[in-house]
Protein backbone atom coordinates (compact mmCIF):
# COMPACT_ATOMS: atom_id res chain seq x y z
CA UNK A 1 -88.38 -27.94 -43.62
CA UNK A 2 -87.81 -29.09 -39.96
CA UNK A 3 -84.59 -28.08 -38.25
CA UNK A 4 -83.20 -31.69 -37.89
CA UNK A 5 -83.63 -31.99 -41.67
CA UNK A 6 -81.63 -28.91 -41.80
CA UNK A 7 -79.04 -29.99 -39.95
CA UNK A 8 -78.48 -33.15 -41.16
CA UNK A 9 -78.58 -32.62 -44.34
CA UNK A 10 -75.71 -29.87 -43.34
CA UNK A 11 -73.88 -32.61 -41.76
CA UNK A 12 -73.86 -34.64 -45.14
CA UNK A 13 -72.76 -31.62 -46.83
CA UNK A 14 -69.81 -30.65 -44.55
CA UNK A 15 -68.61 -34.71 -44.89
CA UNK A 16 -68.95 -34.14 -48.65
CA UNK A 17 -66.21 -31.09 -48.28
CA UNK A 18 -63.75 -33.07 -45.64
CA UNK A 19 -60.61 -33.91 -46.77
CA UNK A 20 -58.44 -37.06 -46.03
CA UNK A 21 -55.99 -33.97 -45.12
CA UNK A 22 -57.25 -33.24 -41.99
CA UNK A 23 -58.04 -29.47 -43.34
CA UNK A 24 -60.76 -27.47 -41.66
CA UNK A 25 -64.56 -27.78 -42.13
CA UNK A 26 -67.27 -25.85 -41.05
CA UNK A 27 -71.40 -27.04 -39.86
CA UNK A 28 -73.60 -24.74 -40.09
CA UNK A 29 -76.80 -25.18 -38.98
CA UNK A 30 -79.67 -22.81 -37.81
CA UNK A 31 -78.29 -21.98 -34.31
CA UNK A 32 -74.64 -22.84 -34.35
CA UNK A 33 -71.58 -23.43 -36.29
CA UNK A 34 -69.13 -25.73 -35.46
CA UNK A 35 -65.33 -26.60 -36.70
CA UNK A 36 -64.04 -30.26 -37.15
CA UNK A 37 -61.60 -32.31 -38.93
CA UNK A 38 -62.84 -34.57 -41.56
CA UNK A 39 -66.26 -34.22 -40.03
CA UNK A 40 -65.35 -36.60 -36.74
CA UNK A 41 -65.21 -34.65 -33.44
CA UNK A 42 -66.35 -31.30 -32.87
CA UNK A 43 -63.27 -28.61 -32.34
CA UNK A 44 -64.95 -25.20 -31.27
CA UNK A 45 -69.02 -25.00 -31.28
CA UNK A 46 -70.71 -21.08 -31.17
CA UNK A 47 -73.84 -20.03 -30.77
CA UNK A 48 -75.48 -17.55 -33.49
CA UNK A 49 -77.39 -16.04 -31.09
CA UNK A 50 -74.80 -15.69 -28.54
CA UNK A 51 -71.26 -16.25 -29.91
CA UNK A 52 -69.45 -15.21 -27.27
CA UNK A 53 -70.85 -18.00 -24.59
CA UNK A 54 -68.94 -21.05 -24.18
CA UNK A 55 -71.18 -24.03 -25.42
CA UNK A 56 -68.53 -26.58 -25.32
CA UNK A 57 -67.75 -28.00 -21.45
CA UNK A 58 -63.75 -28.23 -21.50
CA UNK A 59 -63.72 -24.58 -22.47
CA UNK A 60 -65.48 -23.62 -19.60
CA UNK A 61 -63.09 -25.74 -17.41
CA UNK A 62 -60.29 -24.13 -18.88
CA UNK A 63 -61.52 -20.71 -17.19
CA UNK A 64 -61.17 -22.45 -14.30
CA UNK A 65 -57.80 -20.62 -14.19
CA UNK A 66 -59.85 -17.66 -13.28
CA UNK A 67 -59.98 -19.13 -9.20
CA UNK A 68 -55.91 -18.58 -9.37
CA UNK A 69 -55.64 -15.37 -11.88
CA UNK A 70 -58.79 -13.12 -11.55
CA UNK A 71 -57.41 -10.69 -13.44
CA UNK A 72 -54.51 -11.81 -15.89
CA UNK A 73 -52.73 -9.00 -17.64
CA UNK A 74 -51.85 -11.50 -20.34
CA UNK A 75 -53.45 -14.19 -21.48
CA UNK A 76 -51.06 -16.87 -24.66
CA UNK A 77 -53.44 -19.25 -25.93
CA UNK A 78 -51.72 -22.23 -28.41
CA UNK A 79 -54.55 -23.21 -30.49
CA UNK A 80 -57.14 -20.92 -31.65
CA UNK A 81 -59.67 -22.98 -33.48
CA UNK A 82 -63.08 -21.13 -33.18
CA UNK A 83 -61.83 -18.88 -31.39
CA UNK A 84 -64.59 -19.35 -28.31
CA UNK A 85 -61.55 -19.02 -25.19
CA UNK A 86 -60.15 -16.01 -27.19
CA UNK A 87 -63.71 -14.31 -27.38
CA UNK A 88 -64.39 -15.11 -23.88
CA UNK A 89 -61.49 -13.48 -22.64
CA UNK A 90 -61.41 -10.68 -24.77
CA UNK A 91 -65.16 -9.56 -23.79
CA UNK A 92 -64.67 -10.44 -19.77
CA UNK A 93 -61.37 -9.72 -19.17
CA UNK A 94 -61.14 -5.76 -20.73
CA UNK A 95 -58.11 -5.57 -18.87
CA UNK A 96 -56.54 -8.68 -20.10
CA UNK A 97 -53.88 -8.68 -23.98
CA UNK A 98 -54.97 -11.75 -25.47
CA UNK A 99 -52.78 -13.20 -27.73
CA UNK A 100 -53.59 -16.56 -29.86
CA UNK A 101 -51.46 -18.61 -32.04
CA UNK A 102 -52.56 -20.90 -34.39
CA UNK A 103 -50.40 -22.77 -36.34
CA UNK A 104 -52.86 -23.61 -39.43
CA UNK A 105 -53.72 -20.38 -41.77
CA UNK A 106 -56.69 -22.13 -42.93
CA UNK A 107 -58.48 -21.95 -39.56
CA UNK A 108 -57.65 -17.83 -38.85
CA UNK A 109 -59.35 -17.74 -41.91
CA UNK A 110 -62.26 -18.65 -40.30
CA UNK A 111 -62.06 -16.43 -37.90
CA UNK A 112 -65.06 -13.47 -39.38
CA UNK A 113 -67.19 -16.79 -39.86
CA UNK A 114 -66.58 -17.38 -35.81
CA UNK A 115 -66.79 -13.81 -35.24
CA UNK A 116 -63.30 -13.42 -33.41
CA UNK A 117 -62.86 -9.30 -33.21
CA UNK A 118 -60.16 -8.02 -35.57
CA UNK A 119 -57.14 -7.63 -33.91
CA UNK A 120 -56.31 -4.26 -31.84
CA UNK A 121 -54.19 -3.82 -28.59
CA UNK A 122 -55.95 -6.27 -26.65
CA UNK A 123 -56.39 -9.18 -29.58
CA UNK A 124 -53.65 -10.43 -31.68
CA UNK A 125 -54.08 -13.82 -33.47
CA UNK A 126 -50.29 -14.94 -34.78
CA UNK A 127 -49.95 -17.65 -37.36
CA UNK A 128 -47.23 -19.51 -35.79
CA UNK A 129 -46.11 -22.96 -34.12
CA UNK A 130 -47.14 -22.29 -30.65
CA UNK A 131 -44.19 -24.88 -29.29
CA UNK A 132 -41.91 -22.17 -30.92
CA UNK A 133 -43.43 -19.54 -29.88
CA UNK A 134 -43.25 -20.03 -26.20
CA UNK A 135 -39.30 -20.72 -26.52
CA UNK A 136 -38.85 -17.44 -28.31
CA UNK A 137 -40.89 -14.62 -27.21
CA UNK A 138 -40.01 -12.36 -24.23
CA UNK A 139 -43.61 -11.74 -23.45
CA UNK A 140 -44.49 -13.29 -19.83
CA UNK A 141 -48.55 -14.43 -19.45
CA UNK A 142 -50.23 -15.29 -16.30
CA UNK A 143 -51.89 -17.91 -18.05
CA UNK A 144 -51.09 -19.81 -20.79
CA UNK A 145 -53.98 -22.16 -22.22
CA UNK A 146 -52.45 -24.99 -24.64
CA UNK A 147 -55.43 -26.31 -26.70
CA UNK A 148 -54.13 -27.80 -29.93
CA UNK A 149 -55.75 -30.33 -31.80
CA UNK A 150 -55.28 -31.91 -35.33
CA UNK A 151 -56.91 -34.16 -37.52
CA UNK A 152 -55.12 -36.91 -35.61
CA UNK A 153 -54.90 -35.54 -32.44
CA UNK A 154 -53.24 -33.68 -30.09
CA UNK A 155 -49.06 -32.91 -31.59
CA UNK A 156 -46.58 -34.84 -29.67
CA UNK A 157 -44.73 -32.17 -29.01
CA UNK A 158 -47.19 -30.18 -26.29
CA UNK A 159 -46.63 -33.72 -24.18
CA UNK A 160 -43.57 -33.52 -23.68
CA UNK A 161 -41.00 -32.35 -21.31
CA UNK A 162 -39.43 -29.67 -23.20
CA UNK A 163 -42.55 -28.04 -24.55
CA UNK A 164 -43.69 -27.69 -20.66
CA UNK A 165 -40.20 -26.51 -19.75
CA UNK A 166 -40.28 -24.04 -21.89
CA UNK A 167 -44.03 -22.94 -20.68
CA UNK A 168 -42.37 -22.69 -17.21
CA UNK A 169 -39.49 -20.50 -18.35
CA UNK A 170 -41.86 -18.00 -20.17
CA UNK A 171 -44.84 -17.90 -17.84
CA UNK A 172 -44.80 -15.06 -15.24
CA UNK A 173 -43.41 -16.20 -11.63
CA UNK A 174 -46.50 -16.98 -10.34
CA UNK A 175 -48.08 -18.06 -13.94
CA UNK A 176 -50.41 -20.99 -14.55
CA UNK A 177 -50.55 -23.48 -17.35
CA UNK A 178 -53.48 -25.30 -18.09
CA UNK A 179 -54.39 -28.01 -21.17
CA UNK A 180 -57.08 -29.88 -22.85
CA UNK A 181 -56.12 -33.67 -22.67
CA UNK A 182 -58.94 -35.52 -25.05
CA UNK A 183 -60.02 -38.30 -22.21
CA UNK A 184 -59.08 -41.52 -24.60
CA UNK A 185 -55.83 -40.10 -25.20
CA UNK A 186 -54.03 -43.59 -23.87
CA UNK A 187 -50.96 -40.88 -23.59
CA UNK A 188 -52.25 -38.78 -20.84
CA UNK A 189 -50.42 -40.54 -18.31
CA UNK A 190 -47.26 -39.98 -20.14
CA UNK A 191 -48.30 -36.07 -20.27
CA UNK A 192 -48.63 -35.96 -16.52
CA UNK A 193 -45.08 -37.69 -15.96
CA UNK A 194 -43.68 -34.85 -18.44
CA UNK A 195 -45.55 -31.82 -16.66
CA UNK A 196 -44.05 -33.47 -13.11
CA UNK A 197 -40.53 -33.44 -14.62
CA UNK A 198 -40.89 -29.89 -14.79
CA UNK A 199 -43.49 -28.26 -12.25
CA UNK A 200 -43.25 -31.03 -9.34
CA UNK A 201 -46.54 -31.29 -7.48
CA UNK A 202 -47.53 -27.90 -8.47
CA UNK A 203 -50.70 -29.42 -10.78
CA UNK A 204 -53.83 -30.58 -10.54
CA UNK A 205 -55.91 -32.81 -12.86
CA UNK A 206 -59.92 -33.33 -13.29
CA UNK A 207 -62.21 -34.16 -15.67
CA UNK A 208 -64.12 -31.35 -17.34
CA UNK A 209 -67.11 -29.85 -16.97
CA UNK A 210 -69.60 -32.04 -19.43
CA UNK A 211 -66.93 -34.52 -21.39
CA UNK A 212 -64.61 -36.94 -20.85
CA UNK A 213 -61.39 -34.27 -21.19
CA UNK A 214 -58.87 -33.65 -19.09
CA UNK A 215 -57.75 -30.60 -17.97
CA UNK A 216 -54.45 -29.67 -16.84
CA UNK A 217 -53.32 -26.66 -14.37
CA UNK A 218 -50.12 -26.69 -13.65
CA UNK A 219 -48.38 -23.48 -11.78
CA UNK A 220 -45.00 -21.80 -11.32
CA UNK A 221 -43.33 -21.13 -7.88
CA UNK A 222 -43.66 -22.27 -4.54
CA UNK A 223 -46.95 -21.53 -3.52
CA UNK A 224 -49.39 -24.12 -3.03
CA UNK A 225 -53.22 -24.74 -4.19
CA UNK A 226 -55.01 -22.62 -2.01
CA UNK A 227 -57.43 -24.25 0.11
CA UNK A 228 -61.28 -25.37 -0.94
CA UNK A 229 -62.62 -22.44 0.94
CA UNK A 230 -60.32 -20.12 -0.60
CA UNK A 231 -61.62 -21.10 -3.92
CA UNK A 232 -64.97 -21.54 -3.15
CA UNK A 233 -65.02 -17.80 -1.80
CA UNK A 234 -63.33 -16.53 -5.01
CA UNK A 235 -65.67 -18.44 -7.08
CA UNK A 236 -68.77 -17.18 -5.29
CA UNK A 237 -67.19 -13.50 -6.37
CA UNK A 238 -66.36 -14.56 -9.83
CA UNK A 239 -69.63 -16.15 -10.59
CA UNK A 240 -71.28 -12.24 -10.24
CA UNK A 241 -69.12 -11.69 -13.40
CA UNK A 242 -68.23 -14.58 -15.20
CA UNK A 243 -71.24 -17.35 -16.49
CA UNK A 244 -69.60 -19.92 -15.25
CA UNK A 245 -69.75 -22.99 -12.65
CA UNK A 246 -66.80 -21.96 -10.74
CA UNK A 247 -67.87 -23.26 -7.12
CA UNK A 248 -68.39 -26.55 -8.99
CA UNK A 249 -64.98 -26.06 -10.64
CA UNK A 250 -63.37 -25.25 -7.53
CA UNK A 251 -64.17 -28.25 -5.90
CA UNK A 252 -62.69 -30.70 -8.86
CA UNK A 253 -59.69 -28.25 -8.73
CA UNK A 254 -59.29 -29.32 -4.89
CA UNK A 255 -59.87 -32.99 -5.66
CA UNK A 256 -57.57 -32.88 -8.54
CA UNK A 257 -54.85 -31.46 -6.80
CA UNK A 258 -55.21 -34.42 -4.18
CA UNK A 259 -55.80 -37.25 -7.02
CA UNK A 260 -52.57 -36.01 -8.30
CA UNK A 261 -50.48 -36.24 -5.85
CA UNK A 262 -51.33 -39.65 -5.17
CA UNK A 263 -50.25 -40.36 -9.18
CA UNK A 264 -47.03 -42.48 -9.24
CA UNK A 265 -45.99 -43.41 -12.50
């Protein structure tokens, strides 16, 4: 049997399984798994062959942080779907705690089918609502990524003022916040007045790397974006390390940074 035949007839069988719900599904096909909701867009996407590699292009802009915090000693993520940022970081970042929360138990139970690494003292995967969790824990990241998707969408509450207030509050003093905005989220610009409220012009917005998604960074204190050549030196170090575009990235971090302050809303 031909591998489209496979995989199709995979895709009929993981439709068959959705529920109205919104709960977790999994395709499986000969060289990658996926997870959606009710079998419409594609949440996390790994590689059999190489489950650690990020196949899915927002995921690889969200390491974009890397041109601002090389080195993170800790790393929240909200949202922990497949699991692909968490596996990234944990396997290039051995000096980096990783912690992931994921409101949904049904998902961490996928996690041996994703291959996420049990936890130890650099993984910990928390069942918990990650708007919660960032108002109560005395932990302070470098980073915190905020990728949190439903069956309907992104939750209203990671748009809104509060939610990135309390980001602010908990990341270190020279932390960075960055999140996935799906591109026809008619919202976004709501999002961006929110994360102003709160970090002033410290943010920068772009399109990711292969999709229509926004990403987000947003940083705390008063230190500027460094400049393109800054970046573009860092990401010609990273890029002996890390599989990733970052010279590209750097350069829609720049123009980002400029598009945004030019937003008025």
């Amino acid at each position: 049997m031909d591998s489209f035949r496979v995989s199709f007839d995979a895709y009929l069988n993981m439709i068959a399984k959705a529920t109205s719900e919104g709960s977790p599904v999994v395709l499986e096909t000969e060289r990658t798994l996926s997870l959606r909701f009710k079998g419409l867009a594609t949440q996390s996407l790994m590689s059999r062959r190489d489950p650690d590699k990020l196949m899915l292009g927002y995921t690889r802009s969200m390491m974009s942080f890397l041109l601002l915090h090389p080195t993170p000693a800790r790393v929240s993520m909200i949202g922990l779907g497949g699991g692909s940022l968490a596996k990234y970081c944990y396997h290039h970042l051995p000096n980096t705690k990783v912690v992931a929360i994921e409101v949904d138990p049904a998902v961490i139970a996928l996690r041996d089918m994703f291959r996420i690494p049990p936890d130890d003292d650099r993984l910990e995967v928390l069942c918990a609502d990650g708007a919660e969790y960032v108002k109560g824990h005395d932990a302070r990241p470098e980073v915190i990524l905020v990728d949190a998707f439903l069956a309907h969408g992104m939750p209203a509450t990671f748009g809104r003022a509060a939610f990135y207030a309390a980001c602010h509050a908990r990341l270190a003093d020279d932390g960075v916040l960055v999140a996935n905005f799906v591109g026809n989220d008619e919202d976004v610009p709501i999002y961006l007045e929110e994360v102003r409220s709160v970090f002033g012009e410290s943010f920068s917005i772009s399109l990711a790397e292969d999709s229509c998604n926004f990403i987000l960074f947003a940083w705390k204190g008063a230190w500027d974006l460094p400049s393109l050549d800054t970046l573009l030196a860092r990401a010609r170090i990273l890029e002996t390390t890390h599989p990733l575009k970052l010279r590209l990235a750097a350069g829609r971090l720049n123009q980002g940074k400029r598009l945004a302050s030019r937003l008025k809303f």
